[in-house]
C-alpha atoms as a PDB file:
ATOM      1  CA  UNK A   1     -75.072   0.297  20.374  1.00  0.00           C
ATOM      2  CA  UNK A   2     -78.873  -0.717  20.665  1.00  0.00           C
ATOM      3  CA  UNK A   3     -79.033   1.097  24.205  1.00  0.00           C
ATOM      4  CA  UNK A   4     -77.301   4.357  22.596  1.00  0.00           C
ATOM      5  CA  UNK A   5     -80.010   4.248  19.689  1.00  0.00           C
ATOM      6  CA  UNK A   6     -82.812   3.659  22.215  1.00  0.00           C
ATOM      7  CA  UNK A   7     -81.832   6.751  24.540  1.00  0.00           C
ATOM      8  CA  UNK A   8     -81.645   8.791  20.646  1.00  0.00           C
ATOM      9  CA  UNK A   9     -85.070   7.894  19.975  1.00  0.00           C
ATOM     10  CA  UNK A  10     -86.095   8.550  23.310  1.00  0.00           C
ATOM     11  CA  UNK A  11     -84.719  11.647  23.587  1.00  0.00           C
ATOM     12  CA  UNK A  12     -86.115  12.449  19.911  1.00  0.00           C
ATOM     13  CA  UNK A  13     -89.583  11.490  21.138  1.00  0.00           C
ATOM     14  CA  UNK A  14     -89.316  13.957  23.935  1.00  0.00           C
ATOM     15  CA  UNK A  15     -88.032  16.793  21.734  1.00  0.00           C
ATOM     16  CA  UNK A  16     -91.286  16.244  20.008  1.00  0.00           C
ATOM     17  CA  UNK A  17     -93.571  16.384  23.174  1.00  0.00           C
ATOM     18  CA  UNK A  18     -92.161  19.386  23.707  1.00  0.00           C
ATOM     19  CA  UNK A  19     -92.348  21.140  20.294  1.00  0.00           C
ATOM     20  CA  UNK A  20     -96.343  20.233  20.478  1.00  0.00           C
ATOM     21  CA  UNK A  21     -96.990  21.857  23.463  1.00  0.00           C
ATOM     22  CA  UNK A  22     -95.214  24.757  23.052  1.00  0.00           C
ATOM     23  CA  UNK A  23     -96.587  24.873  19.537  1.00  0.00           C
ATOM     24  CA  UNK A  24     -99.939  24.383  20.662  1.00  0.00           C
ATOM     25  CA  UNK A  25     -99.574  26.933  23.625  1.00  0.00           C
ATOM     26  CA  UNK A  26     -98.441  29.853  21.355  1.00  0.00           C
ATOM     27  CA  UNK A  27    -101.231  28.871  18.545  1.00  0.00           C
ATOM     28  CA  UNK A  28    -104.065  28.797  21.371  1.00  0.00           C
ATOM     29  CA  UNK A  29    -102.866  32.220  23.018  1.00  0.00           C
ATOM     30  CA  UNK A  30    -102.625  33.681  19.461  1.00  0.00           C
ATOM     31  CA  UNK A  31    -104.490  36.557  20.515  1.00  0.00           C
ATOM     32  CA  UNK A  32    -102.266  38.188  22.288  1.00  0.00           C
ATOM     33  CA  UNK A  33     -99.220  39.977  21.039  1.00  0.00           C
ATOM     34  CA  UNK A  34     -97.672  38.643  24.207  1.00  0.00           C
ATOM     35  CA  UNK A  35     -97.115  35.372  25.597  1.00  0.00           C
ATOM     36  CA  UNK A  36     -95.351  34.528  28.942  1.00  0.00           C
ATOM     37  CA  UNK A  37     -94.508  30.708  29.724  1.00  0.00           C
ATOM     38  CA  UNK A  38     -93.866  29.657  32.948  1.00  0.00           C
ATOM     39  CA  UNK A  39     -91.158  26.676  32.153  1.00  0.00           C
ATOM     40  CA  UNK A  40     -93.639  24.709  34.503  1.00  0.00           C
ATOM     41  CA  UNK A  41     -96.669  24.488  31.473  1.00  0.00           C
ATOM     42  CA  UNK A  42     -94.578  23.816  28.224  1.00  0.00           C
ATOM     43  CA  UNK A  43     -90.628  22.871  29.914  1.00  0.00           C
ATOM     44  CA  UNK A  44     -91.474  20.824  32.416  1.00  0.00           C
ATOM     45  CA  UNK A  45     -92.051  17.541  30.325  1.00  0.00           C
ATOM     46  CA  UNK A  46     -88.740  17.957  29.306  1.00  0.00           C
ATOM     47  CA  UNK A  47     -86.718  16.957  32.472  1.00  0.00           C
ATOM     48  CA  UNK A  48     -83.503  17.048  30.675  1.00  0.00           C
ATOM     49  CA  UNK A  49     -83.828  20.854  30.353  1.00  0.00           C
ATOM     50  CA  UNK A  50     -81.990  20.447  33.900  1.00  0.00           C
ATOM     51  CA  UNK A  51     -79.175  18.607  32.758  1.00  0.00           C
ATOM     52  CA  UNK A  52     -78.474  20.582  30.044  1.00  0.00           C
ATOM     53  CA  UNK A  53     -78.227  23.781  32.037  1.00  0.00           C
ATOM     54  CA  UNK A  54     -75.562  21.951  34.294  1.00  0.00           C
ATOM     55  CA  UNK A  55     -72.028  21.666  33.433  1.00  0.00           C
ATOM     56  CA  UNK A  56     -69.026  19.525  34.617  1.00  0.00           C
ATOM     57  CA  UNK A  57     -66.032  20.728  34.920  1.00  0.00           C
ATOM     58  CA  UNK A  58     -62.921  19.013  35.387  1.00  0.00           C
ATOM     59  CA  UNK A  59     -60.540  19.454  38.265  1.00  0.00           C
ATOM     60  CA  UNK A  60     -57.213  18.901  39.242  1.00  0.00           C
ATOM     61  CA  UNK A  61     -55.428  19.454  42.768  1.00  0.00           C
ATOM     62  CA  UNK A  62     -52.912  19.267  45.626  1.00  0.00           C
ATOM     63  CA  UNK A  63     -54.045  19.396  48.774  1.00  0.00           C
ATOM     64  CA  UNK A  64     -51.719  19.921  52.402  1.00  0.00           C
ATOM     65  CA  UNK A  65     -52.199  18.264  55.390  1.00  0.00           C
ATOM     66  CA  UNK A  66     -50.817  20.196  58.393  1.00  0.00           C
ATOM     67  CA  UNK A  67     -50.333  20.494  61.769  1.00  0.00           C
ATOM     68  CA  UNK A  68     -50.453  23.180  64.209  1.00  0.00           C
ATOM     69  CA  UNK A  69     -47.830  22.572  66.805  1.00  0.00           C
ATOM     70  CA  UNK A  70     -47.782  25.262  69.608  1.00  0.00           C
ATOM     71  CA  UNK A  71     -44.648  26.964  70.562  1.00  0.00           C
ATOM     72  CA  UNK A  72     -43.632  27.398  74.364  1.00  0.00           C
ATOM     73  CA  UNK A  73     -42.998  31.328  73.618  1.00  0.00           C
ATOM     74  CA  UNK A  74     -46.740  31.417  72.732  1.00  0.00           C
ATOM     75  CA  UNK A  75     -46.171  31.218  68.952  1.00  0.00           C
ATOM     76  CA  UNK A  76     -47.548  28.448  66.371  1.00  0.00           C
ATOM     77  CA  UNK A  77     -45.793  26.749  63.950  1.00  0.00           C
ATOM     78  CA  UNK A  78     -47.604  24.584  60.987  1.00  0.00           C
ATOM     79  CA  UNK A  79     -45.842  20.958  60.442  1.00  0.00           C
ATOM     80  CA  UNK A  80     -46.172  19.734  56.769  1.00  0.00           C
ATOM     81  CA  UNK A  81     -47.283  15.788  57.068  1.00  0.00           C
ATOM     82  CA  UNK A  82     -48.385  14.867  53.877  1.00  0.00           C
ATOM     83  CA  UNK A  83     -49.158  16.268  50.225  1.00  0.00           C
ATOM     84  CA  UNK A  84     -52.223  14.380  48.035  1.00  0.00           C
ATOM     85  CA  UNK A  85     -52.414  14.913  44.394  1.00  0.00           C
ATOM     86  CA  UNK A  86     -56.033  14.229  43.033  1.00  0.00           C
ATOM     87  CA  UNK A  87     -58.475  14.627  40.008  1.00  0.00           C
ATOM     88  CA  UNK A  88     -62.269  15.494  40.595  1.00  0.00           C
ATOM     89  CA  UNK A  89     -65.417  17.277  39.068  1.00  0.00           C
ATOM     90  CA  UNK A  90     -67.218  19.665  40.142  1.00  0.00           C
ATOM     91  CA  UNK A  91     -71.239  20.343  38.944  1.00  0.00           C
ATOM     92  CA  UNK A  92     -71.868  23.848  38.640  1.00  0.00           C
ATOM     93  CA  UNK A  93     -75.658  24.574  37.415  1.00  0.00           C
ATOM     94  CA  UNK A  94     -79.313  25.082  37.946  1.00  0.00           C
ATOM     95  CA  UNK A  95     -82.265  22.820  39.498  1.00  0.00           C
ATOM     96  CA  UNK A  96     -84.396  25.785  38.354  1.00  0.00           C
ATOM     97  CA  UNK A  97     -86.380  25.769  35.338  1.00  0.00           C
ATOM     98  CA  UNK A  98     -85.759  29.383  33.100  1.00  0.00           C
ATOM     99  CA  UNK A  99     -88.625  31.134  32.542  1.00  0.00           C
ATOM    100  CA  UNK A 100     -89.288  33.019  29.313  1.00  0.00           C
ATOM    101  CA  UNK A 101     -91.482  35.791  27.833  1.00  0.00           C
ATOM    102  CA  UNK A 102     -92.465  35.861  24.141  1.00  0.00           C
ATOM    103  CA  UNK A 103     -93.473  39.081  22.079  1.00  0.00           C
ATOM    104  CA  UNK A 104     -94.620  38.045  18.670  1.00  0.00           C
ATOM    105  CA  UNK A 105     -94.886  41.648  18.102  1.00  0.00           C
ATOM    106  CA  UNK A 106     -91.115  42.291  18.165  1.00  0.00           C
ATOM    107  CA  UNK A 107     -90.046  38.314  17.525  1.00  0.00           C
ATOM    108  CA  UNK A 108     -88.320  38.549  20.697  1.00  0.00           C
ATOM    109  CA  UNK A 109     -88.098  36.093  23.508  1.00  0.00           C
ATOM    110  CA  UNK A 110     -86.601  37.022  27.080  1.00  0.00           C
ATOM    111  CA  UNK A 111     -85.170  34.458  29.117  1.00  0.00           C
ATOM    112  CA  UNK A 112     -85.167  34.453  32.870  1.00  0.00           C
ATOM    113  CA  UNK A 113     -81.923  32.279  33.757  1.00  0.00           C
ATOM    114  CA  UNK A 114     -81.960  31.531  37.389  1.00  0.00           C
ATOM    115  CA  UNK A 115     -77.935  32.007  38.607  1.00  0.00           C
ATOM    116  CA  UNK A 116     -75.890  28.997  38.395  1.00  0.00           C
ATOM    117  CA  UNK A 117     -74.753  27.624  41.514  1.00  0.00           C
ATOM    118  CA  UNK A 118     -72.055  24.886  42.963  1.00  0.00           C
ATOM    119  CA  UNK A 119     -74.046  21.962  42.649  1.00  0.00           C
ATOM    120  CA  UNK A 120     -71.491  19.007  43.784  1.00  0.00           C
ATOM    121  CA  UNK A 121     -67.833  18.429  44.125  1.00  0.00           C
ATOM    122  CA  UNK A 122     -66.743  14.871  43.588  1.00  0.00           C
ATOM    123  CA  UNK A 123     -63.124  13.599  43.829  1.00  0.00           C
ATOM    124  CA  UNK A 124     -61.950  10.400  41.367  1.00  0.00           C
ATOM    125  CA  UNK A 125     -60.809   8.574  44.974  1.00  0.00           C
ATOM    126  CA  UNK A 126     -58.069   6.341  42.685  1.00  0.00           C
ATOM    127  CA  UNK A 127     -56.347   9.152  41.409  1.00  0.00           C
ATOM    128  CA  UNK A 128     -55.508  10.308  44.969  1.00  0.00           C
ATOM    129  CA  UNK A 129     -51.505   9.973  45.270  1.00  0.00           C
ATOM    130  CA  UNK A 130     -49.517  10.689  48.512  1.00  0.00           C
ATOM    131  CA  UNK A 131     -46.413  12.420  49.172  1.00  0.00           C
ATOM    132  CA  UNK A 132     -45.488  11.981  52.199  1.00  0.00           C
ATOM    133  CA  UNK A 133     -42.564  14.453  54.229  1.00  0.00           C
ATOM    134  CA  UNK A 134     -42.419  11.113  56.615  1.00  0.00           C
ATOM    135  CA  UNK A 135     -43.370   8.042  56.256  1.00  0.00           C
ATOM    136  CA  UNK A 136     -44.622   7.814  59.525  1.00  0.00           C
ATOM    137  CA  UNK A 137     -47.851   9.469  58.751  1.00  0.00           C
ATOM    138  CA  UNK A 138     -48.947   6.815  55.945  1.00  0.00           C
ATOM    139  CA  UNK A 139     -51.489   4.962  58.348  1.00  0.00           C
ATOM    140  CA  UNK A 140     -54.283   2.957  57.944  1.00  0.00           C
ATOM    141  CA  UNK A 141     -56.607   5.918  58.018  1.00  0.00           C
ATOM    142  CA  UNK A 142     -54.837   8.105  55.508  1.00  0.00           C
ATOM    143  CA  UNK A 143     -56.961   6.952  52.398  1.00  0.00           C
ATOM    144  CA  UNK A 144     -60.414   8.529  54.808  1.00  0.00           C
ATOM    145  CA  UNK A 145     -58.958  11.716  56.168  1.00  0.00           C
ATOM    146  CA  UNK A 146     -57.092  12.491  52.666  1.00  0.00           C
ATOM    147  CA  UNK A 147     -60.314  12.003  50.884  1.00  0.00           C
ATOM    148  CA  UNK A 148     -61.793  14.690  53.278  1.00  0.00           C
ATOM    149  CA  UNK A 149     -58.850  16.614  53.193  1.00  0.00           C
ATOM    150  CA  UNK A 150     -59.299  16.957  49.131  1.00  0.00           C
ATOM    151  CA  UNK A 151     -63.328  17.233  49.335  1.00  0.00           C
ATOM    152  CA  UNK A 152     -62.273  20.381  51.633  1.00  0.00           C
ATOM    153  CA  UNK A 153     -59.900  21.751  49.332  1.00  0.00           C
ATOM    154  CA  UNK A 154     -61.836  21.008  46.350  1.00  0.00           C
ATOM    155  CA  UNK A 155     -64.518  23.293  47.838  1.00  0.00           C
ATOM    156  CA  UNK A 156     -62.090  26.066  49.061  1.00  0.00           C
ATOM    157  CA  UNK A 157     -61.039  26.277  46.051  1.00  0.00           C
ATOM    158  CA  UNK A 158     -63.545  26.330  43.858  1.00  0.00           C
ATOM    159  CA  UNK A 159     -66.144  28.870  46.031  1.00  0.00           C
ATOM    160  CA  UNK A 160     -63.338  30.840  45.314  1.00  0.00           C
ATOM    161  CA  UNK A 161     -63.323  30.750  41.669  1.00  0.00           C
ATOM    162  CA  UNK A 162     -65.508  33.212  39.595  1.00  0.00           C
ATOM    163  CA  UNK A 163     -63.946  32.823  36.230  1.00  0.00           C
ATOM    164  CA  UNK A 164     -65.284  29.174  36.556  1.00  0.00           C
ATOM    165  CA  UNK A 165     -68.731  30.896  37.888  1.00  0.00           C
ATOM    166  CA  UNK A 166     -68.683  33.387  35.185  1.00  0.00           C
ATOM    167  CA  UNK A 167     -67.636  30.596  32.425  1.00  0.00           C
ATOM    168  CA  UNK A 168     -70.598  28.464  33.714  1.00  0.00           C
ATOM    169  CA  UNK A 169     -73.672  31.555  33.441  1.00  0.00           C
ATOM    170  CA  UNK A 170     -72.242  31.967  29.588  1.00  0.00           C
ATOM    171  CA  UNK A 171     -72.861  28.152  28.990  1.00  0.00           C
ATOM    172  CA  UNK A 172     -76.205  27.934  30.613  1.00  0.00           C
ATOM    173  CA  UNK A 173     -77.206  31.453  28.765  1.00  0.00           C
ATOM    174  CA  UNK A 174     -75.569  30.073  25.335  1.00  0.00           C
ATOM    175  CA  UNK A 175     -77.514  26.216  25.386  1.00  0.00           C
ATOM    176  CA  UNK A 176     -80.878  28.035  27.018  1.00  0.00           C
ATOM    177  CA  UNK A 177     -80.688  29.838  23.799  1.00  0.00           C
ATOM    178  CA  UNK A 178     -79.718  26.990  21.502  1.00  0.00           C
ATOM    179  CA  UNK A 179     -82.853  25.087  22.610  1.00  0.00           C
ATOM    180  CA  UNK A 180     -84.903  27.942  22.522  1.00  0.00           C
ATOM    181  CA  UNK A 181     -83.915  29.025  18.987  1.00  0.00           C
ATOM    182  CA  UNK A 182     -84.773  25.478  17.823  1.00  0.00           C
ATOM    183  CA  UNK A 183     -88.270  26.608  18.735  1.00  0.00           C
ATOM    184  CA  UNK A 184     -88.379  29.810  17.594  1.00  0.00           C
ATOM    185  CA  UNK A 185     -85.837  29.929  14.683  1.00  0.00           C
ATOM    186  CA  UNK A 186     -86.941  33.371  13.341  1.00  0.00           C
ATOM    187  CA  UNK A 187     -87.078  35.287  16.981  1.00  0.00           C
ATOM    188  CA  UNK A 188     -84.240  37.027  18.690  1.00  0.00           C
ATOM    189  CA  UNK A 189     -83.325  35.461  22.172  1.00  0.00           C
ATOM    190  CA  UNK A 190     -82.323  37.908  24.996  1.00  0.00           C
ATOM    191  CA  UNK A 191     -81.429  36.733  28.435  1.00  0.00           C
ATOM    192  CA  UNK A 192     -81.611  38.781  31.743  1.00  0.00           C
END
């Protein structure tokens, strides 16, 4: 419980660093109707901007091991040897910090969101389950090459995906806003 309350404060503390210097930025460039941050000046004390713009998503699979057995008429033929079942995550985000543009004249705020990308794909390696056509393929390096085997898949998959892509830039768009509204409450928030 103590550790919990200590990374609250902690990240309390930081929220505050933050709020000064963007505070102080936008009071010391008062002159100007127009003020454009570069995350690097007022963001970048806040290193958990990063993990807030990166999401994990959960993700379930069944992967097929086969094997291409060539035909003496010149024809292939694919040989089902195993099945694995598995659970994994995969990281979809940004390492870049957003960039933003204020305009006190028109209490508007324009976000630059970098794109999110595939950041990592990780597979939970004691959920992996085997079902096996034969058991003549469970050897000692099936746990290795079936770990691969739903790394691979995993990735095929999910490259593949663009509602999960397109779910992931709404996220990032909707909690760079949140946090950006908590600093300007009274400006509208656009992102590009």
């Amino acid at each position: 419980m103590s550790k919990n309350m200590g990374l609250l404060y902690g990240g309390l503390a930081l929220l505050i660093v933050v709020l000064f210097f963007v505070i102080y930025g936008a009071v010391k460039n008062k002159q100007s109707n127009k003020i454009v941050y570069s995350s690097e000046a007022s963001i970048n004390q806040i290193k958990d901007i990063d993990e807030l713009l990166m999401m994990h998503y959960p993700y379930n699979g069944i992967a097929k091991r086969v094997q291409t057995i060539e035909k003496r008429n010149g024809k292939s033929e694919e040989k089902l040897l195993y099945k694995v079942t598995y659970k994994g995550w995969v990281t979809i985000g940004t390492k870049e910090k957003p960039s933003f543009e204020v305009n006190n004249e028109t209490k508007t705020i324009l976000l630059h969101i970098p794109e999110p990308k595939i950041l990592d794909y990780k597979v939970d390696f004691d959920s992996i389950d085997y079902i096996f056509e034969k058991g003549k393929y469970e050897t000692e390096t099936i746990s290795a090459d079936s770990y691969k085997l739903c790394i691979e898949h995993m990735k095929e998959r999910i490259d593949c995906d663009t509602t999960l892509k397109m779910r992931a830039r709404r996220n990032t768009e909707n909690t760079a806003k949140s946090f950006y509204s908590s600093i300007y409450p009274n400006y509208k928030i656009i992102c590009d």
